[in-house]
C-alpha atoms as a PDB file:
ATOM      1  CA  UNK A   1      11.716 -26.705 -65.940  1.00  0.00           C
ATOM      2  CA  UNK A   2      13.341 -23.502 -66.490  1.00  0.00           C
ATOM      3  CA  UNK A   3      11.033 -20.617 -64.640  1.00  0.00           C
ATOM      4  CA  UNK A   4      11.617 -16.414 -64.795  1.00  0.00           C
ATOM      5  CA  UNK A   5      12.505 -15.725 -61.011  1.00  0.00           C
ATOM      6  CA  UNK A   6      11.003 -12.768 -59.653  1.00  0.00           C
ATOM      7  CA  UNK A   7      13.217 -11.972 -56.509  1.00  0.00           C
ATOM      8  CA  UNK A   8      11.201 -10.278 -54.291  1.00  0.00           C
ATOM      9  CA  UNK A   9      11.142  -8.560 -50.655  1.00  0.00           C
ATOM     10  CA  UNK A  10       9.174  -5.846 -48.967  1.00  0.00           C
ATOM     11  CA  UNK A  11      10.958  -3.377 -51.051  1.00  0.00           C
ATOM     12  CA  UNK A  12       8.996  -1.082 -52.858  1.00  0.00           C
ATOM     13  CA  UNK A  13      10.689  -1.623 -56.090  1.00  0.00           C
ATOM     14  CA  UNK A  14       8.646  -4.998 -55.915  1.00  0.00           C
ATOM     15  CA  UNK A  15       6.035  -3.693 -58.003  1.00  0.00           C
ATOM     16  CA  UNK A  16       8.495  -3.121 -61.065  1.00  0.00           C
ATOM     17  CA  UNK A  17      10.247  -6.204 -60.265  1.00  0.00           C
ATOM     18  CA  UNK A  18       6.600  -7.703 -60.402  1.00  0.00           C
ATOM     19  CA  UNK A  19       5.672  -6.115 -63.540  1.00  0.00           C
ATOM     20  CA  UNK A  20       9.125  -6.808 -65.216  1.00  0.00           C
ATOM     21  CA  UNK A  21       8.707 -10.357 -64.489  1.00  0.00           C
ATOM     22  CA  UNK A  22       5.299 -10.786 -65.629  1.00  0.00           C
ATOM     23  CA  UNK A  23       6.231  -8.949 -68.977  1.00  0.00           C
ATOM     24  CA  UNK A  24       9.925 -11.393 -69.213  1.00  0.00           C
ATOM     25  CA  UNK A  25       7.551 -14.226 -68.529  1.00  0.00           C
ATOM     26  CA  UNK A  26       4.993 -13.811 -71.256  1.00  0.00           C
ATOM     27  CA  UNK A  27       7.866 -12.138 -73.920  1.00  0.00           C
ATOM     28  CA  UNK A  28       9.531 -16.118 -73.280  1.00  0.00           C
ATOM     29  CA  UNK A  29       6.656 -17.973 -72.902  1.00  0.00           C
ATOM     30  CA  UNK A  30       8.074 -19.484 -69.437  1.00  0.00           C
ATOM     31  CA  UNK A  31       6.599 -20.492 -66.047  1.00  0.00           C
ATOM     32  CA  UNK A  32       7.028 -17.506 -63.446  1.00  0.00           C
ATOM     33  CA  UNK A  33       8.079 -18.112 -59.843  1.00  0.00           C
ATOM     34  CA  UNK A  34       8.500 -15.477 -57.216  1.00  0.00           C
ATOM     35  CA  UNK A  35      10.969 -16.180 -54.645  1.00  0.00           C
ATOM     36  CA  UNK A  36      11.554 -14.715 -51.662  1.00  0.00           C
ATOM     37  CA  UNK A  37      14.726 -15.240 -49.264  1.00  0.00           C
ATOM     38  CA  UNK A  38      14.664 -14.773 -45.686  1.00  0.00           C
ATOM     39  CA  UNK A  39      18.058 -13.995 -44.687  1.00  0.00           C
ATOM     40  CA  UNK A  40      19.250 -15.192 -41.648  1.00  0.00           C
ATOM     41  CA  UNK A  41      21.005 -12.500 -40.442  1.00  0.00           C
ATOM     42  CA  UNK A  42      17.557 -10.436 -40.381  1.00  0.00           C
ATOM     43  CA  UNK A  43      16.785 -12.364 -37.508  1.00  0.00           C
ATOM     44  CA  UNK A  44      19.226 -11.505 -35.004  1.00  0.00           C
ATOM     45  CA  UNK A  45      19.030  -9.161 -32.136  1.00  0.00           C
ATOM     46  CA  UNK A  46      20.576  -6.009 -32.432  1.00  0.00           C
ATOM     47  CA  UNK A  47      22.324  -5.771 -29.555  1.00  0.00           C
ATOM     48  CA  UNK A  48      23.463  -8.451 -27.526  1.00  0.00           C
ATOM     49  CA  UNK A  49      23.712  -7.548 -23.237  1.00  0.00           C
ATOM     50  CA  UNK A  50      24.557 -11.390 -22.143  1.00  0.00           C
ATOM     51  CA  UNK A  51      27.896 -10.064 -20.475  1.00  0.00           C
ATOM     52  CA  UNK A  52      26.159  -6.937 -19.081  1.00  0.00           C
ATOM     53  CA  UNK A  53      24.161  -9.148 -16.803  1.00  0.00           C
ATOM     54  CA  UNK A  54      24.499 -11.145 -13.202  1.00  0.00           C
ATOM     55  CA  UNK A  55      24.931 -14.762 -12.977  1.00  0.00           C
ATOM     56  CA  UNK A  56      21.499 -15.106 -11.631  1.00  0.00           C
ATOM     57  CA  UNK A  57      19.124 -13.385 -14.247  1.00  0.00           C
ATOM     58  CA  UNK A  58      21.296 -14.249 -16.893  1.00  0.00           C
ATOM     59  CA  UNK A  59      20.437 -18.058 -18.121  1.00  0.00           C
ATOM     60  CA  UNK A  60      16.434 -16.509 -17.591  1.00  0.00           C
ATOM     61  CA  UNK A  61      17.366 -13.494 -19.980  1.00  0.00           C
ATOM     62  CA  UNK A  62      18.727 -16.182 -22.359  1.00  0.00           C
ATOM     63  CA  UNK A  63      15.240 -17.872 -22.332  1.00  0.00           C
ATOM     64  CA  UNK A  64      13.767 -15.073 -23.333  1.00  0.00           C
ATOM     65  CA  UNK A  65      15.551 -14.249 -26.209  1.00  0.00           C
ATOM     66  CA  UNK A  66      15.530 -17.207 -27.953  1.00  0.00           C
ATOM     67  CA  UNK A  67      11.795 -17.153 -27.446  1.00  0.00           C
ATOM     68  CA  UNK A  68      11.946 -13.483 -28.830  1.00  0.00           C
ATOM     69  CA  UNK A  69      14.106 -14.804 -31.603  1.00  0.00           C
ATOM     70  CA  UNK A  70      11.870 -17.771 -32.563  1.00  0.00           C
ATOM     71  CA  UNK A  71       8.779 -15.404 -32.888  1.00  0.00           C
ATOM     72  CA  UNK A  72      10.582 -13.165 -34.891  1.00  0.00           C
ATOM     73  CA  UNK A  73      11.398 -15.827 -37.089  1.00  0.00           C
ATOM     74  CA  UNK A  74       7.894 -17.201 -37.444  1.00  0.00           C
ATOM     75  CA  UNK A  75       6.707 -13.686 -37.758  1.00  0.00           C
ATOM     76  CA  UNK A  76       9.408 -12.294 -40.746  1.00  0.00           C
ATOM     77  CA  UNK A  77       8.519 -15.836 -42.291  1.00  0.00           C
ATOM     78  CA  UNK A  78       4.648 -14.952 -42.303  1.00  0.00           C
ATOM     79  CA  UNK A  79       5.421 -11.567 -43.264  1.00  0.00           C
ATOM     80  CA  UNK A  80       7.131 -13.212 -46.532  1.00  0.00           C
ATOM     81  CA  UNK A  81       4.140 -15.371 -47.416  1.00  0.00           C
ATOM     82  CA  UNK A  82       2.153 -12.128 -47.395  1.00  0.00           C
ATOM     83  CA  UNK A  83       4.631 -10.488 -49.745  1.00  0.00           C
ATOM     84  CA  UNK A  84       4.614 -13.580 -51.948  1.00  0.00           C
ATOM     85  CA  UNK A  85       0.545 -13.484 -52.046  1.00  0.00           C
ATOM     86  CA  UNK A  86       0.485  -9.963 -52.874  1.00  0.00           C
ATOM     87  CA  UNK A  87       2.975 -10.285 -55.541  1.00  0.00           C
ATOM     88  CA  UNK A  88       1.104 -13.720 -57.072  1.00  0.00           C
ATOM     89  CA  UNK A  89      -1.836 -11.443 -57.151  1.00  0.00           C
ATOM     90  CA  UNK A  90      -0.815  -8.772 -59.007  1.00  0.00           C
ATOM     91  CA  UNK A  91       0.989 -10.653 -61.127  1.00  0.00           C
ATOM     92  CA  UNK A  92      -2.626 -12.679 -61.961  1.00  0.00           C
ATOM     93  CA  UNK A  93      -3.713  -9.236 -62.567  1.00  0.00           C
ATOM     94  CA  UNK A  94      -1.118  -8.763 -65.330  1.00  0.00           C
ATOM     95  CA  UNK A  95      -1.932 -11.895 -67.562  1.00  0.00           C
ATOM     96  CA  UNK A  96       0.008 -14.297 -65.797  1.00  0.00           C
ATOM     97  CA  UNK A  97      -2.494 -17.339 -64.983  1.00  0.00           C
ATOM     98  CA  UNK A  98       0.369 -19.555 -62.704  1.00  0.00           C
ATOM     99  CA  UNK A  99       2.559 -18.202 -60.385  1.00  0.00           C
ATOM    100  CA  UNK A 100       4.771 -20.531 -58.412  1.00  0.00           C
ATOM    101  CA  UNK A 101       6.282 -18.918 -55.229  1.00  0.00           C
ATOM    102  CA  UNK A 102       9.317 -20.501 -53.202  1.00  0.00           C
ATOM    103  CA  UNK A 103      10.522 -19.092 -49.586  1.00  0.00           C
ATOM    104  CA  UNK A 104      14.163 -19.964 -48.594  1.00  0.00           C
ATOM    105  CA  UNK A 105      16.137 -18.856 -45.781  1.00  0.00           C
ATOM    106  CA  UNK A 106      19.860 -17.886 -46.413  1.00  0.00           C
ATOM    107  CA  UNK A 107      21.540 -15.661 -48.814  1.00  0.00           C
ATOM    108  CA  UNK A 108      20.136 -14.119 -52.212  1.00  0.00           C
ATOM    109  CA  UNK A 109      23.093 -15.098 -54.877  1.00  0.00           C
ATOM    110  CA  UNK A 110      23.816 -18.873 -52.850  1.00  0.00           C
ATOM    111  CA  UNK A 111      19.880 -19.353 -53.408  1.00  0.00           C
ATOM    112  CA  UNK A 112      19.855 -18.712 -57.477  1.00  0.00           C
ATOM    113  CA  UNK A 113      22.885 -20.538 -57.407  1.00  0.00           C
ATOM    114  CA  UNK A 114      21.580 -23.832 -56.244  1.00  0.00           C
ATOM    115  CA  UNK A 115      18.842 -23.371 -58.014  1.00  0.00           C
ATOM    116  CA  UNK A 116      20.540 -22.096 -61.509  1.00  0.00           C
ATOM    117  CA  UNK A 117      19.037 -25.181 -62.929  1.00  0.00           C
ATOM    118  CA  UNK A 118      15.848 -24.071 -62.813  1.00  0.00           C
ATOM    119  CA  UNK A 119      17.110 -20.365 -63.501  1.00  0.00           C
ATOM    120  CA  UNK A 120      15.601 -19.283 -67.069  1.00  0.00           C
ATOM    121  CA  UNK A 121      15.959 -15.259 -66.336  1.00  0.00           C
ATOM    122  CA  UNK A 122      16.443 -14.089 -62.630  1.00  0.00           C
ATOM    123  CA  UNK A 123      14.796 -10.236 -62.112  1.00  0.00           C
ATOM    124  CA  UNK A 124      16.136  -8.111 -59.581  1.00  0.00           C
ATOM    125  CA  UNK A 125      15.376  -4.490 -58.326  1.00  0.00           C
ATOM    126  CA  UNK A 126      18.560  -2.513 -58.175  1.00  0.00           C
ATOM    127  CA  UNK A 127      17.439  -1.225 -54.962  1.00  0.00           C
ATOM    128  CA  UNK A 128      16.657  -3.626 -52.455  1.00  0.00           C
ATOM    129  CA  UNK A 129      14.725  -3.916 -48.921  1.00  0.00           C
ATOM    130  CA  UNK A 130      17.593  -2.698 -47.081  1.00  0.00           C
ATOM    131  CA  UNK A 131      17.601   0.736 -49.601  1.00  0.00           C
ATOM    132  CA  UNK A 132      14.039   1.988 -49.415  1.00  0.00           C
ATOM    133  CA  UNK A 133      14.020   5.875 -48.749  1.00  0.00           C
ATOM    134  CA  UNK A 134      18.020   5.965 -49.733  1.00  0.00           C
ATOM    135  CA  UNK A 135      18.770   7.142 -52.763  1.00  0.00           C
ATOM    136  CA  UNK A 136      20.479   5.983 -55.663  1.00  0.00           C
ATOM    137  CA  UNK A 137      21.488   3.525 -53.627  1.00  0.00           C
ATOM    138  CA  UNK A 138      22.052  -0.388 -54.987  1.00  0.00           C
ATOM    139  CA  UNK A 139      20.836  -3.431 -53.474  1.00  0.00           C
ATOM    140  CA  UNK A 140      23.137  -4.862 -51.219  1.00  0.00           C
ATOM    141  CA  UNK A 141      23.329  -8.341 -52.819  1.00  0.00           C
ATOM    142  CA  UNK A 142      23.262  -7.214 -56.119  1.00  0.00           C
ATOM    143  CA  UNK A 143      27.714  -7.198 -57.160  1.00  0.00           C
ATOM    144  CA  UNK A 144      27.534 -10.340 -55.562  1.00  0.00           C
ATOM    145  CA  UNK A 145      24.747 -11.950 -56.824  1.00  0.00           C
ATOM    146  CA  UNK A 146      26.331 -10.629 -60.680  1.00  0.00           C
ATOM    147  CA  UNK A 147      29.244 -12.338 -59.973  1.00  0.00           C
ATOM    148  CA  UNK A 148      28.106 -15.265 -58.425  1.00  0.00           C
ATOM    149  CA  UNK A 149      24.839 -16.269 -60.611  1.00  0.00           C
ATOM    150  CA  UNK A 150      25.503 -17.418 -64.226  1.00  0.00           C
ATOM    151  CA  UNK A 151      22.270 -16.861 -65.667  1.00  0.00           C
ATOM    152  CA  UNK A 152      20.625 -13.957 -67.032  1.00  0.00           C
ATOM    153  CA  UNK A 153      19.600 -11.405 -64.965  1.00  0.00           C
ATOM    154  CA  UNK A 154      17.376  -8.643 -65.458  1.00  0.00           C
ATOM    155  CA  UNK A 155      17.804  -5.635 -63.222  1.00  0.00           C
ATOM    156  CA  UNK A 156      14.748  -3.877 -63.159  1.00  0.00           C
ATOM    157  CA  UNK A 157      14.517   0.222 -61.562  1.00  0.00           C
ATOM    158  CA  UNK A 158      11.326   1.378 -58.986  1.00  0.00           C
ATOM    159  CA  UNK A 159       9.176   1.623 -62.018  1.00  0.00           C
ATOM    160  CA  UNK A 160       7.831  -0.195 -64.708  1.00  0.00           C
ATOM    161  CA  UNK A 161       7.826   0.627 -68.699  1.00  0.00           C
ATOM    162  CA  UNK A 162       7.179  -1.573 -71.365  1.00  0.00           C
ATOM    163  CA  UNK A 163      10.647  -2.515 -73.133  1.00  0.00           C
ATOM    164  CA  UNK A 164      10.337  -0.733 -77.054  1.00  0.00           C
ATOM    165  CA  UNK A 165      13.697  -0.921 -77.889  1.00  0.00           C
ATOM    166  CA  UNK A 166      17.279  -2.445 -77.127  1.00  0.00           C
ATOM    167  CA  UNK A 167      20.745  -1.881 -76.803  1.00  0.00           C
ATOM    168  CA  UNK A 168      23.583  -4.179 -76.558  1.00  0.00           C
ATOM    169  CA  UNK A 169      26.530  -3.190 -75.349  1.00  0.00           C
ATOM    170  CA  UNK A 170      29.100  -4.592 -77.728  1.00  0.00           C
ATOM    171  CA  UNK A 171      32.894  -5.403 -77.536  1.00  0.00           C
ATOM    172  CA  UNK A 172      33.523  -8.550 -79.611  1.00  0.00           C
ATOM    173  CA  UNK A 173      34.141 -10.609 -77.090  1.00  0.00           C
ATOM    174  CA  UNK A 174      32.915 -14.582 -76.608  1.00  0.00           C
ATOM    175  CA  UNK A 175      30.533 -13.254 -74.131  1.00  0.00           C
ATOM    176  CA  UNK A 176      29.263 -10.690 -76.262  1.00  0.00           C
ATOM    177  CA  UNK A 177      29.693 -12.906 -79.380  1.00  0.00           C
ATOM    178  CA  UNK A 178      27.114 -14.975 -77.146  1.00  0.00           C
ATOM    179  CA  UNK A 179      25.080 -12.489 -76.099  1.00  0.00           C
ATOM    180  CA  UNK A 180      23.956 -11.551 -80.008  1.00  0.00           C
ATOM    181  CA  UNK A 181      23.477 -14.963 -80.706  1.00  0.00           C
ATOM    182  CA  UNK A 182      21.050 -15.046 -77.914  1.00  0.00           C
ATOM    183  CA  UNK A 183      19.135 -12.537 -79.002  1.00  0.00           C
ATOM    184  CA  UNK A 184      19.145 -13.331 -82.487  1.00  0.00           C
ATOM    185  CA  UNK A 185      17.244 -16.891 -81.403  1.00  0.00           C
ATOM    186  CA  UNK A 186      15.286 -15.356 -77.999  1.00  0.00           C
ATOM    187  CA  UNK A 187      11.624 -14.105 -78.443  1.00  0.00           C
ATOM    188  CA  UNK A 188      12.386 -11.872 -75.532  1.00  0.00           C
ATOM    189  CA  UNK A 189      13.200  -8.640 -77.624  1.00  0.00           C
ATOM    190  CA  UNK A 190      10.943  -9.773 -80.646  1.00  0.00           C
ATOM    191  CA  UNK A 191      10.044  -7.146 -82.812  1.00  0.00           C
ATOM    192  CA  UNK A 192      11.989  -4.053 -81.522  1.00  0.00           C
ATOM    193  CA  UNK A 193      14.628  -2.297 -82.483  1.00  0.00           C
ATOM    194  CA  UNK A 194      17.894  -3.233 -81.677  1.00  0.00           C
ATOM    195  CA  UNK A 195      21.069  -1.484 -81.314  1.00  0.00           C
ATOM    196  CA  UNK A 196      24.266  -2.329 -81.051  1.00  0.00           C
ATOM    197  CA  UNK A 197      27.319  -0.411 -79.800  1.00  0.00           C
ATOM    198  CA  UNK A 198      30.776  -0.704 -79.368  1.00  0.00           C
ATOM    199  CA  UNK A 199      33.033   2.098 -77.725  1.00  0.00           C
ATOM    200  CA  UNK A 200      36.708   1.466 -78.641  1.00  0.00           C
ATOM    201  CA  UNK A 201      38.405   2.717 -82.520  1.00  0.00           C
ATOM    202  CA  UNK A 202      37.116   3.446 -85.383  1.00  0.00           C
ATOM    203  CA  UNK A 203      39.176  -0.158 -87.061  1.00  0.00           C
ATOM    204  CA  UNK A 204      38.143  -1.718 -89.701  1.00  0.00           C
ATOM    205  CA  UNK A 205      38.232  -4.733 -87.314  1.00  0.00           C
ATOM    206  CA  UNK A 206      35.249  -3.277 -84.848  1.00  0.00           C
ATOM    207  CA  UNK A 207      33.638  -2.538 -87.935  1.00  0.00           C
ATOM    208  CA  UNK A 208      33.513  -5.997 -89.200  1.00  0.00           C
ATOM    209  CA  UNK A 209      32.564  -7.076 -85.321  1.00  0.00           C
ATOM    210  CA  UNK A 210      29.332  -4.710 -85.653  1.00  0.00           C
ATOM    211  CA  UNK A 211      27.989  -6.174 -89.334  1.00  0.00           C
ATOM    212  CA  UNK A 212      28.790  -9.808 -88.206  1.00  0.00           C
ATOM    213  CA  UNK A 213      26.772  -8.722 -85.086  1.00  0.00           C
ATOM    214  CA  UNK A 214      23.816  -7.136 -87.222  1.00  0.00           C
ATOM    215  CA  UNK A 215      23.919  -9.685 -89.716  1.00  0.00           C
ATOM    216  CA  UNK A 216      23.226 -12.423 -86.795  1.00  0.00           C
ATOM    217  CA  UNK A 217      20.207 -10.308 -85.299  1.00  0.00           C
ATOM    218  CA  UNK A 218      18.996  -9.444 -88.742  1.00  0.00           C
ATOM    219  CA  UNK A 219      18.683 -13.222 -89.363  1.00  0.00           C
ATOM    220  CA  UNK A 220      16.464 -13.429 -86.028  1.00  0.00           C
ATOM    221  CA  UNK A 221      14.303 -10.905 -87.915  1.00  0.00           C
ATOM    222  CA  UNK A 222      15.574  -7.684 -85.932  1.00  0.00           C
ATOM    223  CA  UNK A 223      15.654  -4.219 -87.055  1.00  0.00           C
ATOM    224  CA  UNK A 224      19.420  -3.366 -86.489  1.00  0.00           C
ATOM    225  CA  UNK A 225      21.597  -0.243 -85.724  1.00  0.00           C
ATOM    226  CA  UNK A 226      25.088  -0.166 -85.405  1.00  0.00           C
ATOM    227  CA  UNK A 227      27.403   2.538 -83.803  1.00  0.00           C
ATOM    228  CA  UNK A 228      31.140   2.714 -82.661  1.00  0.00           C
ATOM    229  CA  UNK A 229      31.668   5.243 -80.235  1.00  0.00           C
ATOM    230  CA  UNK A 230      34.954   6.995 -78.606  1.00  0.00           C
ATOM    231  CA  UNK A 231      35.538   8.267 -75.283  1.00  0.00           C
ATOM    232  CA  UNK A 232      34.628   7.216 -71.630  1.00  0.00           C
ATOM    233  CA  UNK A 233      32.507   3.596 -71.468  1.00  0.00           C
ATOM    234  CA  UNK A 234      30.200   4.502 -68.884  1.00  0.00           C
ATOM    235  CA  UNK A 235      29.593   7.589 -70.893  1.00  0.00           C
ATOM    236  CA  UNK A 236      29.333   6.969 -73.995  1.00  0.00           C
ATOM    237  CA  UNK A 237      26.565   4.510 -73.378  1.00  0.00           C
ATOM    238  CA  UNK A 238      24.739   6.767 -71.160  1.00  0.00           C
ATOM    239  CA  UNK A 239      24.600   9.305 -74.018  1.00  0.00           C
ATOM    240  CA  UNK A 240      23.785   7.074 -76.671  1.00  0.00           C
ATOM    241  CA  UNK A 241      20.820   5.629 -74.975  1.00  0.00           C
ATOM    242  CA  UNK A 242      19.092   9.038 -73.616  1.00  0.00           C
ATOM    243  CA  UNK A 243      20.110  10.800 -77.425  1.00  0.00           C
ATOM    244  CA  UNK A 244      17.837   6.998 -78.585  1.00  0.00           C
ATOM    245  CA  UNK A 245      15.593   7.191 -76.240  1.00  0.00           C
ATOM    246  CA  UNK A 246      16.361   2.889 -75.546  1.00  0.00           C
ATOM    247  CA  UNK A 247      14.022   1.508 -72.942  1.00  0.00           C
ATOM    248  CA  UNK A 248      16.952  -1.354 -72.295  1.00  0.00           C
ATOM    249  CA  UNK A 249      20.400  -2.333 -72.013  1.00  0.00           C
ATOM    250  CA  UNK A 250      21.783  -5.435 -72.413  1.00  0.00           C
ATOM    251  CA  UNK A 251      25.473  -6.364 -71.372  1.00  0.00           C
ATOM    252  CA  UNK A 252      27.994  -9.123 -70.837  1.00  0.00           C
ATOM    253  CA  UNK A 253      29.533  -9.620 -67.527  1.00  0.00           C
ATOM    254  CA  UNK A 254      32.612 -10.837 -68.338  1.00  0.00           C
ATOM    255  CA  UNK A 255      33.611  -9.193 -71.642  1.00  0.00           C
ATOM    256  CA  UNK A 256      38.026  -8.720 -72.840  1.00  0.00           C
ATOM    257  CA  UNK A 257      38.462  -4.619 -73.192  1.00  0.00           C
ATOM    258  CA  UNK A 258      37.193  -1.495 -71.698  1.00  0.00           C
ATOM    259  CA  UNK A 259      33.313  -2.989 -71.521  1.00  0.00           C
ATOM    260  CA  UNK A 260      34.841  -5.807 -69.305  1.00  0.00           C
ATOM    261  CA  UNK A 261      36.666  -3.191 -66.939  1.00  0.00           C
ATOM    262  CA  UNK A 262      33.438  -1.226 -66.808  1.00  0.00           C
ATOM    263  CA  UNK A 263      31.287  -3.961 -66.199  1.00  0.00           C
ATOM    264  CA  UNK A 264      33.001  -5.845 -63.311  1.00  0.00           C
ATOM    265  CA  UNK A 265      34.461  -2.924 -61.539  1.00  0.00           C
ATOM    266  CA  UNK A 266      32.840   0.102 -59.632  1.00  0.00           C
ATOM    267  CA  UNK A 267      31.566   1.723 -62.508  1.00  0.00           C
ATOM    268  CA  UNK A 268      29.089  -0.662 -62.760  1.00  0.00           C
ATOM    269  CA  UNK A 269      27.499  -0.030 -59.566  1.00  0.00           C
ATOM    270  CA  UNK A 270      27.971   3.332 -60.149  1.00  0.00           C
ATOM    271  CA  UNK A 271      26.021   3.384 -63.806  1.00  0.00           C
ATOM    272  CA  UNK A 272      23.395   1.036 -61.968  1.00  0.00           C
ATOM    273  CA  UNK A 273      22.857   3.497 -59.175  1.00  0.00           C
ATOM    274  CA  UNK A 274      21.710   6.134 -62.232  1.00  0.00           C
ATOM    275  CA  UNK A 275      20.051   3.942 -64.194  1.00  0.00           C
ATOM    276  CA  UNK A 276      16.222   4.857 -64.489  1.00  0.00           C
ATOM    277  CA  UNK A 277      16.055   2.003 -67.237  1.00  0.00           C
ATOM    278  CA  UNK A 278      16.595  -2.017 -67.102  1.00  0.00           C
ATOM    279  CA  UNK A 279      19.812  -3.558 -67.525  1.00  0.00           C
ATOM    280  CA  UNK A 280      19.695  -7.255 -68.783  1.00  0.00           C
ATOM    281  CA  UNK A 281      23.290  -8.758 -67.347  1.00  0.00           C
ATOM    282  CA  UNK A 282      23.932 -11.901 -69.868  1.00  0.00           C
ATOM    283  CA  UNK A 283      26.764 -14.694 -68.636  1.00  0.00           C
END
């Protein structure tokens, strides 16, 4: 069965990755799971004195930290069931009847990776646990788990608003090519708006790209815009969705010109750090 993941921690971004997920889950009709990942490396000791000690004390002071490590671990893993319940429960309070939770220990991107089977949209704050009270700063995992996961990903800002419109960034490439076909045939952006851009010249080649591109979302009953756009990438998409006022972007990871350079290179993290909107990542 292929669930929406809500990937959750302590963060307080949780409550638009909460709210995002509950609104991807009923948009696609899917089962929702939260999951939570308890990273090993959480549970360490900060500072390790073993070769600061005597002979006699030290296999004693060994004791005790492993006993100090093993109820840390038993108290960060209750602390994630509470974050799970609280999550399930407001999610309950959104519409969403069933919510599945999973806790795993190890890393965030090797996780969704073994479970990419089950993997029908993954949603993930841009800033994570370990960026609370540090601005624009991304999640730690998040490059990683963008390069790694190859499923859809929806990367959600600190606050929650109800996707109106959306804009697909646009470079006719196979992964793009893919990505309108996908939302031509998904019920995720049903009914809104749709816009797609390319920023490259003004050819009659990227202008046959767009109307193939609006002629396949126009057959999955979208309203479509087109634009081609000069100038910086990063920019130029910034401007065109403030000047539209689009609740969403949508990109490919892997893309073949300037879109491709932008997306899997620091500008990314860069535009992601700004963002104030969602950015749906397709592979």
């Amino acid at each position: 069965m292929s669930y929406v993941i809500g990937c959750i921690d302590a963060a307080t971004a949780n409550t638009a990755v909460c709210d995002y997920s509950a609104w991807a889950a009923k948009q696609l009709s899917a089962p929702l799971m939260l999951l939570h990942v308890l990273e090993d490396n959480s549970l360490e000791a900060s500072t390790d004195v073993t070769g600061n000690i005597g002979l006699g004390t030290r296999e004693h002071l060994l004791e005790q930290l492993a006993e100090l490590d093993e109820q840390r671990a038993k108290i960060a893993l209750k602390h994630g069931h509470m974050v799970l319940e609280q999550a399930a429960e407001k999610i309950q309070q959104l519409g969403v009847e069933t919510v599945h939770q999973r806790q795993r220990h190890g890393e965030l991107a090797t996780t969704l990776l073994d479970m990419e089977e089950d993997v029908r949209l993954a949603v993930l704050g841009l800033h994570g646990e370990d960026s609370v009270n540090q601005l624009h700063k991304v999640g730690s995992h998040l490059e990683t788990v963008i390069r790694t996961v190859h499923r859809p990903l929806l990367l959600t800002p600190d606050s929650f608003s109800e996707p109106k419109s959306a804009m697909l960034a646009f470079d006719g490439s196979p992964t793009t090519k893919k990505g309108i076909e996908l939302l031509a045939q998904s019920p995720m952006f049903k009914g809104m708006p749709v816009h797609v851009v390319m920023v490259d010249a003004d050819t009659a080649d990227n202008r046959e790209r767009l109307e193939w591109a609006a002629q396949q979302l126009q057959g999955g009953g979208h309203e479509v815009k087109t634009a081609l756009l000069a100038g910086d990438v990063e920019q130029a998409l910034h401007n065109y969705q403030t000047e539209q006022a689009i609740d969403i972007m949508v990109m490919g990871a892997f893309g073949h010109s300037r879109i491709r350079q932008f997306l899997v290179g620091s500008t990314t993290m860069r535009m992601l750090q700004e963002s104030s909107s969602p950015v749906l990542v397709l592979r």
